[in-house]
N, C-alpha and C. Protein backbone atom coordinates (compact mmCIF):
# COMPACT_ATOMS: atom_id res chain seq x y z
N UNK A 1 21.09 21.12 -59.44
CA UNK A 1 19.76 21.22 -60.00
C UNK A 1 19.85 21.74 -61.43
N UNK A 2 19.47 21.14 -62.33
CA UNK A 2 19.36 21.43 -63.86
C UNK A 2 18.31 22.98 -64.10
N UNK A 3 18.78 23.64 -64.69
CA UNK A 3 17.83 24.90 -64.98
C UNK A 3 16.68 24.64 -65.41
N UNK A 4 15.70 25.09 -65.36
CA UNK A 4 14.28 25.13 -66.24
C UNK A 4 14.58 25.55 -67.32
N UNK A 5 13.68 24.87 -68.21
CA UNK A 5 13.72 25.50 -69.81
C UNK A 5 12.10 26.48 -69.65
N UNK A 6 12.53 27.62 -71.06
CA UNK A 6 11.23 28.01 -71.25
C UNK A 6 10.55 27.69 -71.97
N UNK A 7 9.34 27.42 -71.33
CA UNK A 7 8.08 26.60 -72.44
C UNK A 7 7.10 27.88 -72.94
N UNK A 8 6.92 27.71 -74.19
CA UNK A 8 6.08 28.60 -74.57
C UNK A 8 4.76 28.79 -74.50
N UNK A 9 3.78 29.58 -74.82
CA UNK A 9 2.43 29.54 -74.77
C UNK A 9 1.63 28.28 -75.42
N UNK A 10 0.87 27.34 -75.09
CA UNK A 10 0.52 26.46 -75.83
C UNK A 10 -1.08 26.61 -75.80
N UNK A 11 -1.82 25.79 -76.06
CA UNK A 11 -3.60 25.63 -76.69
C UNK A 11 -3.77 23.62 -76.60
N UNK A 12 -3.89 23.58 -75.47
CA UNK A 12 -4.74 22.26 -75.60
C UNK A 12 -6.05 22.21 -75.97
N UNK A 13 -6.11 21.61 -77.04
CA UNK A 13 -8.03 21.26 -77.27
C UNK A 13 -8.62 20.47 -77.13
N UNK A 14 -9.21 20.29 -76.49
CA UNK A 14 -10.14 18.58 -76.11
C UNK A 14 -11.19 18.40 -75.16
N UNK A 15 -10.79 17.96 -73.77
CA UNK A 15 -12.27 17.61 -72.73
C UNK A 15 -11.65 17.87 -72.00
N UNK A 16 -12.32 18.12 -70.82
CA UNK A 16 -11.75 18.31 -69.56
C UNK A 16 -12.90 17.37 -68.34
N UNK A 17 -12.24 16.71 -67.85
CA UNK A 17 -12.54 15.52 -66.93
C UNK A 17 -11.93 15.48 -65.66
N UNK A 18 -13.35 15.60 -64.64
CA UNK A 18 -12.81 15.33 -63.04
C UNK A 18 -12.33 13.62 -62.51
N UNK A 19 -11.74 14.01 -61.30
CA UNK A 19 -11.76 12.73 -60.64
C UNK A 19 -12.34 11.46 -60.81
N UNK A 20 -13.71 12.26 -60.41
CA UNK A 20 -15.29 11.37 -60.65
C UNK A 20 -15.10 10.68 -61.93
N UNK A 21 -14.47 11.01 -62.90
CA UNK A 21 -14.56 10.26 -64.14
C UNK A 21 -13.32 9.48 -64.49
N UNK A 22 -12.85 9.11 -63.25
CA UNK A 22 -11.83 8.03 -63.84
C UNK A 22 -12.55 6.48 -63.48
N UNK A 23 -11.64 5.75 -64.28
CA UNK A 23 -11.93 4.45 -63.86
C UNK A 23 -11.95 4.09 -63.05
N UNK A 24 -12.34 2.27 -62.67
CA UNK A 24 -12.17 1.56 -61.19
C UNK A 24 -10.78 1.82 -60.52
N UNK A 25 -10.15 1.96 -62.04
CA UNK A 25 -8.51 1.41 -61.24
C UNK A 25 -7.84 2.69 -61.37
N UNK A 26 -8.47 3.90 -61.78
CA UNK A 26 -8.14 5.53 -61.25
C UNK A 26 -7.58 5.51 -62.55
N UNK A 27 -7.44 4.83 -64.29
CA UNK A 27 -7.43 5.87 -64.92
C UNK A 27 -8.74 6.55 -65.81
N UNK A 28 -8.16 6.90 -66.59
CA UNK A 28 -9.19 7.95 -67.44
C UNK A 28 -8.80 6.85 -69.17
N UNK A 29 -8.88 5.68 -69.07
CA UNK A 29 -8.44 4.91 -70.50
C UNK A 29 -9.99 4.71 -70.78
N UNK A 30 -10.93 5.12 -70.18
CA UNK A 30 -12.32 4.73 -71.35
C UNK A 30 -12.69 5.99 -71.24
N UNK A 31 -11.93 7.47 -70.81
CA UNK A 31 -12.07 8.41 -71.79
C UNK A 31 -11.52 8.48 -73.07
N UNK A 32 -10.25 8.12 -73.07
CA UNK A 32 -9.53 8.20 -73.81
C UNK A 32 -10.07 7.36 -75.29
N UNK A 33 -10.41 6.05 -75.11
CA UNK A 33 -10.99 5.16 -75.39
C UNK A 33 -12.26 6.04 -76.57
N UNK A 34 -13.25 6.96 -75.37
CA UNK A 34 -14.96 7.67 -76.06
C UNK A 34 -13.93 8.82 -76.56
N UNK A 35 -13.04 9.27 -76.32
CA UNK A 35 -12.37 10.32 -77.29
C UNK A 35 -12.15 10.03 -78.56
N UNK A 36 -11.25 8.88 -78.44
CA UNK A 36 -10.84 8.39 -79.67
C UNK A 36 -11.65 8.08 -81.05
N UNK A 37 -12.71 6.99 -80.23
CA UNK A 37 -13.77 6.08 -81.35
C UNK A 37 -14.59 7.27 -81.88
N UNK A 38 -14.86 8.26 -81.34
CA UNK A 38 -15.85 9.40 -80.87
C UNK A 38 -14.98 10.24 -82.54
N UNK A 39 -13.85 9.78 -83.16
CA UNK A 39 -13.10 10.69 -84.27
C UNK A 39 -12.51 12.29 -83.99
N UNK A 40 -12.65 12.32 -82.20
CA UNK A 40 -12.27 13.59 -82.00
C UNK A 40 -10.91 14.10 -82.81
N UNK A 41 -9.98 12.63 -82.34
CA UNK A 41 -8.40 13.08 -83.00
C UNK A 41 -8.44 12.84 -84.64
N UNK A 42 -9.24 12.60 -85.20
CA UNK A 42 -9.16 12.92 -86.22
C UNK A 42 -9.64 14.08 -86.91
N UNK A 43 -10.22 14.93 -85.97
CA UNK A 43 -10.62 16.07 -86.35
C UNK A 43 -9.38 17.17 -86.32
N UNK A 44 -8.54 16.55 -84.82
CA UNK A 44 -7.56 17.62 -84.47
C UNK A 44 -6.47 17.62 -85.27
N UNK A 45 -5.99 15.97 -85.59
CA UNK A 45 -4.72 16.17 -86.30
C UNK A 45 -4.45 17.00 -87.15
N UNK A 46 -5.15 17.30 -88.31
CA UNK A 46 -4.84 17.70 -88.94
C UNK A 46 -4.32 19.72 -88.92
N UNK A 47 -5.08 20.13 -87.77
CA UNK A 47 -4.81 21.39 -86.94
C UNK A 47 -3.65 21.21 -86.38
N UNK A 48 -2.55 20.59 -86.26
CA UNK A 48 -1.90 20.25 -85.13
C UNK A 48 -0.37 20.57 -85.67
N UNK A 49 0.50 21.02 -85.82
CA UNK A 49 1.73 21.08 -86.20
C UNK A 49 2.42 19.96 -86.43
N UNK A 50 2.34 19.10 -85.03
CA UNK A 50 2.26 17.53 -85.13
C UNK A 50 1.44 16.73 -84.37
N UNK A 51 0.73 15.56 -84.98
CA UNK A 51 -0.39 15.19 -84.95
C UNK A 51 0.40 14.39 -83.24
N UNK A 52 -0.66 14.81 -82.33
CA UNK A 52 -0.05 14.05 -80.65
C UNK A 52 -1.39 14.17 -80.17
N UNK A 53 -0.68 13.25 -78.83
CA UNK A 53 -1.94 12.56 -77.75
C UNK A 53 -1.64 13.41 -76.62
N UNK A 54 -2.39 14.29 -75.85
CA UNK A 54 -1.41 14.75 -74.61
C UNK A 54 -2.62 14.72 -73.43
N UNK A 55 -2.30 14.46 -72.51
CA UNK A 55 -2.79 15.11 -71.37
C UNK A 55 -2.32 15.72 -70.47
N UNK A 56 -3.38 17.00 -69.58
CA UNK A 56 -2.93 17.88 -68.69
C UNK A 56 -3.79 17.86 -67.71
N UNK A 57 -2.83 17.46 -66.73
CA UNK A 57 -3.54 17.69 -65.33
C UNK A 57 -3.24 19.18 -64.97
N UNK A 58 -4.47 20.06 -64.00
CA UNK A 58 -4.55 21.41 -63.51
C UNK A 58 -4.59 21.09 -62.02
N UNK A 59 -3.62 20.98 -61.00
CA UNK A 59 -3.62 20.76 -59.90
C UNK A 59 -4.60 21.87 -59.20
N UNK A 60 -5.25 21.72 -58.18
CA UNK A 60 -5.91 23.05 -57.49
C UNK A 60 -5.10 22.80 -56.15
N UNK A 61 -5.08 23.81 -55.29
CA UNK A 61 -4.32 24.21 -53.86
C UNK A 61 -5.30 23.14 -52.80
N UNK A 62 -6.22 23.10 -53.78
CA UNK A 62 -7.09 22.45 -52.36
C UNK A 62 -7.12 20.79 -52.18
N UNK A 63 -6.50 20.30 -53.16
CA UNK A 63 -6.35 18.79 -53.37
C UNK A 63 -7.04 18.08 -54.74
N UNK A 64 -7.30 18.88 -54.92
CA UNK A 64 -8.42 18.25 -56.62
C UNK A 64 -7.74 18.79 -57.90
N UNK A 65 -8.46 18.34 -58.63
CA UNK A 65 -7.82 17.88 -59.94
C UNK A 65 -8.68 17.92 -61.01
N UNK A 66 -8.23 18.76 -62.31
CA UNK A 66 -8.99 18.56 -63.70
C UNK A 66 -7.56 17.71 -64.41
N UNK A 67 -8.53 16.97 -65.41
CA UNK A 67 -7.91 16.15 -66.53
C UNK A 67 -8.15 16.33 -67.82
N UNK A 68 -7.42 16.97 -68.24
CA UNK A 68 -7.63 17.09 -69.79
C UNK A 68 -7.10 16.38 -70.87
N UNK A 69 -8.00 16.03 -71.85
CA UNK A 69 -7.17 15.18 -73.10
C UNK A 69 -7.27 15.45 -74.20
N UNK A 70 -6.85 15.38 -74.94
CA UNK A 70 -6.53 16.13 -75.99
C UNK A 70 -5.30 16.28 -77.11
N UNK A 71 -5.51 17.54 -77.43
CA UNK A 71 -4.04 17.56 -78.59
C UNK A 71 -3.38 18.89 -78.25
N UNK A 72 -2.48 19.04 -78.21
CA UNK A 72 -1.93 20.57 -78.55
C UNK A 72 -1.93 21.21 -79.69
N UNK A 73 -2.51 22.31 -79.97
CA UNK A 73 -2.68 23.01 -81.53
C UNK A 73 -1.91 24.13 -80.93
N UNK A 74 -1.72 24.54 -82.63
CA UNK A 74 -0.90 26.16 -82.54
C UNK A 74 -2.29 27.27 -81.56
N UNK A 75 -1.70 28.27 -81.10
CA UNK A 75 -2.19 28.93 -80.14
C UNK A 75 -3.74 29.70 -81.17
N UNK A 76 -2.99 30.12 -82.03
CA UNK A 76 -3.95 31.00 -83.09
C UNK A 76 -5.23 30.18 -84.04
N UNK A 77 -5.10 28.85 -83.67
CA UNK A 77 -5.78 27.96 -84.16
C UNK A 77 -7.42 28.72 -84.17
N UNK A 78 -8.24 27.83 -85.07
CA UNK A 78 -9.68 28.46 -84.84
C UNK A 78 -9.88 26.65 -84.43
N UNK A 79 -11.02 27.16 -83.26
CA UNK A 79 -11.35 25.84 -82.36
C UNK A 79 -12.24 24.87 -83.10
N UNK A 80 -12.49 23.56 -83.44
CA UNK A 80 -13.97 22.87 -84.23
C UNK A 80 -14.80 23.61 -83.22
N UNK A 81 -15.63 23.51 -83.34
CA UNK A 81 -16.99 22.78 -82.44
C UNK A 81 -16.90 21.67 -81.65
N UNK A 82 -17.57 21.97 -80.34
CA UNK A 82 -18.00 20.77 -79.90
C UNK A 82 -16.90 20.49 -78.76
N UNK A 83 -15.39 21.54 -78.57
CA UNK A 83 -14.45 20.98 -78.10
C UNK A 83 -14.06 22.24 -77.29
N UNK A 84 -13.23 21.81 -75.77
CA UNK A 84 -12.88 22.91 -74.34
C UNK A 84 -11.29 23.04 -74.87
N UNK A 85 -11.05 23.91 -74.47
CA UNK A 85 -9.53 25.04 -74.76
C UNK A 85 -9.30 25.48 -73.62
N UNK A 86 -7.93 24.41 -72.99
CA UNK A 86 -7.08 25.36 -72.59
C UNK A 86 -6.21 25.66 -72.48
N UNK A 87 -5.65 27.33 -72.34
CA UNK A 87 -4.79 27.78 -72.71
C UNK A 87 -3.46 27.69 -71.81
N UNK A 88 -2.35 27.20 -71.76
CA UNK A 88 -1.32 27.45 -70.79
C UNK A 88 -0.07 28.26 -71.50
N UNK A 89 -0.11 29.00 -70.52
CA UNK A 89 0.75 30.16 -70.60
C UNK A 89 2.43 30.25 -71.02
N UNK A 90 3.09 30.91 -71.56
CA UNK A 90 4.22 30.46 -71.09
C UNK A 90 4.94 31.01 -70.36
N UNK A 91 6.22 30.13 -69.80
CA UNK A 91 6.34 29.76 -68.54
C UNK A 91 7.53 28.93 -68.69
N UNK A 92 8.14 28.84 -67.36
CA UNK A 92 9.62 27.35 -67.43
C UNK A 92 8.84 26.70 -66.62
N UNK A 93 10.10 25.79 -66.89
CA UNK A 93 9.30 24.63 -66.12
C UNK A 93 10.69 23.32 -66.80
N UNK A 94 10.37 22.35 -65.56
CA UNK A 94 11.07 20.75 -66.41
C UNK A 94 10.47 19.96 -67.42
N UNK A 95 11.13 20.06 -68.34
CA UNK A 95 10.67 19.26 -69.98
C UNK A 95 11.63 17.76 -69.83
N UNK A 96 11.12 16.66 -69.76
CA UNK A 96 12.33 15.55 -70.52
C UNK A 96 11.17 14.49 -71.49
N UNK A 97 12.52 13.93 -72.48
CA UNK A 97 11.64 13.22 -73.41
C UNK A 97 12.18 11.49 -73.00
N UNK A 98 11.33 10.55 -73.12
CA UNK A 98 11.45 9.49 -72.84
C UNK A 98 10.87 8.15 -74.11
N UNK A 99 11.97 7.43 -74.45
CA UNK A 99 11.52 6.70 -75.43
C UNK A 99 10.22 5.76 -74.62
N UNK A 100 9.11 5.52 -75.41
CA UNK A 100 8.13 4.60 -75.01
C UNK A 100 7.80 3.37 -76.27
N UNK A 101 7.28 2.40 -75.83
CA UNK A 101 7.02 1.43 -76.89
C UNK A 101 5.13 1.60 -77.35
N UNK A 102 4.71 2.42 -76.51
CA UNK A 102 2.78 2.33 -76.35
C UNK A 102 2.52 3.73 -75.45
N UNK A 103 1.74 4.12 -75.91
CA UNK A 103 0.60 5.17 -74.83
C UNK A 103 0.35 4.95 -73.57
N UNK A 104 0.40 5.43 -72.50
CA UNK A 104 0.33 4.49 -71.17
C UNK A 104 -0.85 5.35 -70.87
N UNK A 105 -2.01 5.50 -71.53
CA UNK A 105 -3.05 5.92 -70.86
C UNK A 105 -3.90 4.89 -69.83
N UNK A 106 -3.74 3.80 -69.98
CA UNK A 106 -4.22 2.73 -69.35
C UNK A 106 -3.88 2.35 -68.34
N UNK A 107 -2.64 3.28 -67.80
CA UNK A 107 -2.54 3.28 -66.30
C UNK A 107 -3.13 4.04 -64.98
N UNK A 108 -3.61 3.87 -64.02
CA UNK A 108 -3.91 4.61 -63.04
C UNK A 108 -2.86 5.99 -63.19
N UNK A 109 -3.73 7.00 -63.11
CA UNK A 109 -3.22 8.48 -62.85
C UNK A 109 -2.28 8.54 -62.24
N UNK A 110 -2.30 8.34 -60.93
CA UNK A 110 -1.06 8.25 -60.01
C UNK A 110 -0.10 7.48 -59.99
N UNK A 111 0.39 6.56 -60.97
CA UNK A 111 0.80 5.63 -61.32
C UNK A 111 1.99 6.20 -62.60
N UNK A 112 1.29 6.65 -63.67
CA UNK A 112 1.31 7.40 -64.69
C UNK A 112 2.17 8.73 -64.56
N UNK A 113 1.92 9.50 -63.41
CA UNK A 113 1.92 10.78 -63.03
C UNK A 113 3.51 10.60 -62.02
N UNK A 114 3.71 9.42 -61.31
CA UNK A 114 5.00 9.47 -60.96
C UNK A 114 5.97 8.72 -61.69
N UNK A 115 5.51 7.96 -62.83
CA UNK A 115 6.51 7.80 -63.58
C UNK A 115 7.07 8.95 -64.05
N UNK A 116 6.14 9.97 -64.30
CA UNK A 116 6.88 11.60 -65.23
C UNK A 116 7.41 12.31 -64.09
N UNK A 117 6.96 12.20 -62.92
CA UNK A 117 8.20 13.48 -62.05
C UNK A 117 9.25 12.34 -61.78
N UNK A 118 9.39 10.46 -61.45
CA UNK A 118 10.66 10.25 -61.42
C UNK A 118 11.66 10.93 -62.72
N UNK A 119 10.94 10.92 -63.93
CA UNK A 119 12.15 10.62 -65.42
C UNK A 119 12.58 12.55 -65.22
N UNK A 120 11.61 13.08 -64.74
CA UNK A 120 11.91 14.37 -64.68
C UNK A 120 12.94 14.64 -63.70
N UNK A 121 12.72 13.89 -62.43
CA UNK A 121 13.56 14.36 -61.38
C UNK A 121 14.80 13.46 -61.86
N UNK A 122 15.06 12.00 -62.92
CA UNK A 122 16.23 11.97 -63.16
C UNK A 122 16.92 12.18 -63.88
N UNK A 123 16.77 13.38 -64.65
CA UNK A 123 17.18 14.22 -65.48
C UNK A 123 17.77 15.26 -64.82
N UNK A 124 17.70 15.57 -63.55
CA UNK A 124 18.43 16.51 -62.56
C UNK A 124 17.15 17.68 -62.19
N UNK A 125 15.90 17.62 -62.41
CA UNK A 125 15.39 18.83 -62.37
C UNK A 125 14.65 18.69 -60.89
N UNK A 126 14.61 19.57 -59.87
CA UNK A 126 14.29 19.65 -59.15
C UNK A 126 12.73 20.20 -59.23
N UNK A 127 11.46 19.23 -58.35
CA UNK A 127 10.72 19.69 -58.69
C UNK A 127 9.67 20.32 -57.64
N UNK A 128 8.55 21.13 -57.99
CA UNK A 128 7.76 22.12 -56.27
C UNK A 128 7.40 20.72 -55.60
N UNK A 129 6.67 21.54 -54.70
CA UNK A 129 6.70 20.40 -53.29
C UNK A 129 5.56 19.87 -53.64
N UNK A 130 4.48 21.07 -53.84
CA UNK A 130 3.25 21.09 -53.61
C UNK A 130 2.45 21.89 -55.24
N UNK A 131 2.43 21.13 -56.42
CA UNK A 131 2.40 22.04 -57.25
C UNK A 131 0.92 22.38 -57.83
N UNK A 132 0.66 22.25 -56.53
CA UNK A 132 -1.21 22.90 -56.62
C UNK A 132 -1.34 24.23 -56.34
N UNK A 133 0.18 24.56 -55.60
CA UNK A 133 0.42 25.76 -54.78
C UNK A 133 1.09 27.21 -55.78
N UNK A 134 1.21 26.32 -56.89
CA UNK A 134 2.20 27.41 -57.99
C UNK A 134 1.54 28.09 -58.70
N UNK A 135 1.70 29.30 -59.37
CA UNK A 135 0.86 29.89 -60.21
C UNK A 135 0.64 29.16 -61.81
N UNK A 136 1.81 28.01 -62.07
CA UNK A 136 1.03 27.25 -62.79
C UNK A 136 1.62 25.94 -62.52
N UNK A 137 0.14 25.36 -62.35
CA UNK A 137 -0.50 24.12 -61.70
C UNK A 137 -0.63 22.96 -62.72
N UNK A 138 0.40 22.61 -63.47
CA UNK A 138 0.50 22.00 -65.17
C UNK A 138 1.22 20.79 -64.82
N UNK A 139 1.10 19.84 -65.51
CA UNK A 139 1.50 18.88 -65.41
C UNK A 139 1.15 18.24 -66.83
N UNK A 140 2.03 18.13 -67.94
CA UNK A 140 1.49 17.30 -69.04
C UNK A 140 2.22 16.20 -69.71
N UNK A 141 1.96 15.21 -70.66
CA UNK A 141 2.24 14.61 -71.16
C UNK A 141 1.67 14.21 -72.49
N UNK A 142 2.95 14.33 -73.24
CA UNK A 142 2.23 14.83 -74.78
C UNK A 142 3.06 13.52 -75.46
N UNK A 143 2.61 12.52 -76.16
CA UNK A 143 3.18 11.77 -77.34
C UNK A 143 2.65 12.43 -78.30
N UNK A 144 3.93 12.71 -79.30
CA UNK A 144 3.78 12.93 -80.47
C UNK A 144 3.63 11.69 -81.51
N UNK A 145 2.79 11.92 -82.36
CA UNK A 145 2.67 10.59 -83.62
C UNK A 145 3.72 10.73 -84.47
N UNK A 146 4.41 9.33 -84.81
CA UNK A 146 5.01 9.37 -86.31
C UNK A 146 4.61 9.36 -87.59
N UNK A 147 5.29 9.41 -88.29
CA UNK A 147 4.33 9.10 -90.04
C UNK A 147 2.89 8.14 -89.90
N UNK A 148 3.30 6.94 -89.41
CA UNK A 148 2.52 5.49 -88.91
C UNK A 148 1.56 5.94 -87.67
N UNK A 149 1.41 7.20 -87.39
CA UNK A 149 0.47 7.84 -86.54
C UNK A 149 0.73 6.51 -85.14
N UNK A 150 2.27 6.14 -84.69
CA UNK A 150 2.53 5.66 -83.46
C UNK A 150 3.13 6.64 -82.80
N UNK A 151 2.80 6.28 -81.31
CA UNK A 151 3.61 7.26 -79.99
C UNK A 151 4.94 6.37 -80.03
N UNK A 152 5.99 6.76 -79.76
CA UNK A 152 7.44 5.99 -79.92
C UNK A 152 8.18 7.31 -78.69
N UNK A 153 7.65 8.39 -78.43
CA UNK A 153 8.36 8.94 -77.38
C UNK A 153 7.07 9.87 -76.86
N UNK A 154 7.17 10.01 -75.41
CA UNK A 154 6.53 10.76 -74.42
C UNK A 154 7.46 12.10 -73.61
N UNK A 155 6.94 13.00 -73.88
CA UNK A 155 7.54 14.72 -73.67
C UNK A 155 6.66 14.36 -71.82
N UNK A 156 7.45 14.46 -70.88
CA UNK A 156 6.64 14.71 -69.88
C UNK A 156 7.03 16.33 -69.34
N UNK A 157 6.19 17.10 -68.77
CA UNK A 157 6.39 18.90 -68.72
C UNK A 157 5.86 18.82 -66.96
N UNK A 158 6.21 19.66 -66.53
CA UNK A 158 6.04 20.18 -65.00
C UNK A 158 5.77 21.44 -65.25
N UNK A 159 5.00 22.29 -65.28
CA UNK A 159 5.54 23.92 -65.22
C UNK A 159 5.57 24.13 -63.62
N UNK A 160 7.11 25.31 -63.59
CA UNK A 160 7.46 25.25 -62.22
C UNK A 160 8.52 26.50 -62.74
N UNK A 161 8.37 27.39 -61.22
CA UNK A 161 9.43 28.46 -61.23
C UNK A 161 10.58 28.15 -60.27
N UNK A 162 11.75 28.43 -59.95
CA UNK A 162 12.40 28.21 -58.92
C UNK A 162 12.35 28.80 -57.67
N UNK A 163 11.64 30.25 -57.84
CA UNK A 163 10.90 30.40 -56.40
C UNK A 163 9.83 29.66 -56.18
N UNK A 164 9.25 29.21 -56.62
CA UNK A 164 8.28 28.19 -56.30
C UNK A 164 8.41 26.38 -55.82
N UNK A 165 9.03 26.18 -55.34
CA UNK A 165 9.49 24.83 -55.24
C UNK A 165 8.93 24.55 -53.75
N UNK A 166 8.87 25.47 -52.48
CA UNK A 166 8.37 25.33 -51.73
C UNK A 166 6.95 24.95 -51.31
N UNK A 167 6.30 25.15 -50.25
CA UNK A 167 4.80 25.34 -50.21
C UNK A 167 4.53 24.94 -48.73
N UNK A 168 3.13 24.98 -49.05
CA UNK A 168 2.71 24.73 -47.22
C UNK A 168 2.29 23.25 -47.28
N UNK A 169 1.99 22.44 -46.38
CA UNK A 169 1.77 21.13 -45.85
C UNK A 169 0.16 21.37 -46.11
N UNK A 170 -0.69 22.57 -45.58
CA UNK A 170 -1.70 23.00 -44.89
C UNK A 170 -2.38 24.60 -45.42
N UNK A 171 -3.01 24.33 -46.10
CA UNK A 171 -3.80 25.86 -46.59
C UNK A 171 -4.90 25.72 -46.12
N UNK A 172 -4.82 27.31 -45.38
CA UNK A 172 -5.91 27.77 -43.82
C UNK A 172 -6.78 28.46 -45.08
């Protein structure tokens, strides 16, 4: 099993979106879509250390799910208006980077979401069972932009401790 790296404190800024708001085909690409046209990321880039697309899922213990989209800014950032913050802690967890040719927001969540724990798990990192069950419940995926403001690689993140890898089937 490959060690966890430590990830530092980060500041996602953007929306935060349930279930209920994904598409027919379970993703969230006509949020992404009213984010975009909407000039949100053009508000953020320029806050941004480097200008990226990320989203974070917040697993809950009970089976549900927030979706957030957004950018990552430095922590100390002052927020626009108009936009939800949140903060994830730092923490280890499995980091791997994966060359991409496009944004794959346009895929179903679950679709999307096991492409990043396969590239994670084949990178050697072992990952929780149940990671609704961990004290952090993170799951992200961040393309960073190039000069040409294209995604050309995807950072996929797990936060995860190594006592934590277990969990229950069943929370009474």
């Amino acid at each position: 099993m490959k060690e966890f790296l430590t990830i530092p404190a980060q500041r996602l800024v953007g929306r935060v979106f349930t279930e209920s708001s994904a598409d027919e085909n379970g993703s969230f690409a006509s949020a992404w879509d009213e984010f975009t046209e909407a000039g949100h990321f053009k508000a953020l880039d320029p806050l941004a250390d480097v200008p990226n697309r990320t989203s974070v899922i917040v697993f809950s213990p009970y089976g549900s799910l927030q979706y957030w989209l957004g950018s990552i800014l430095p922590v100390a950032v002052n927020v626009p208006n108009g936009f939800q913050v949140l903060n994830l802690p730092a923490a280890t967890g499995a980091v791997v980077d994966k060359q991409v040719r496009s944004m794959m927001t346009d895929l179903p969540l679950g679709i999307a979401y096991n492409q990043g724990l396969a590239a994670l798990q084949q990178a050697g990192f072992q990952l929780p069972a149940h990671i609704g069950q961990t004290d952090t419940p993170y799951y992200m995926e961040r393309y960073n932009l190039n000069q040409d403001g294209v995604a050309k690689q995807v950072e996929y993140t797990v936060y995860a401790r190594a006592d934590q890898l277990g969990g229950f089937d069943d929370i009474e």
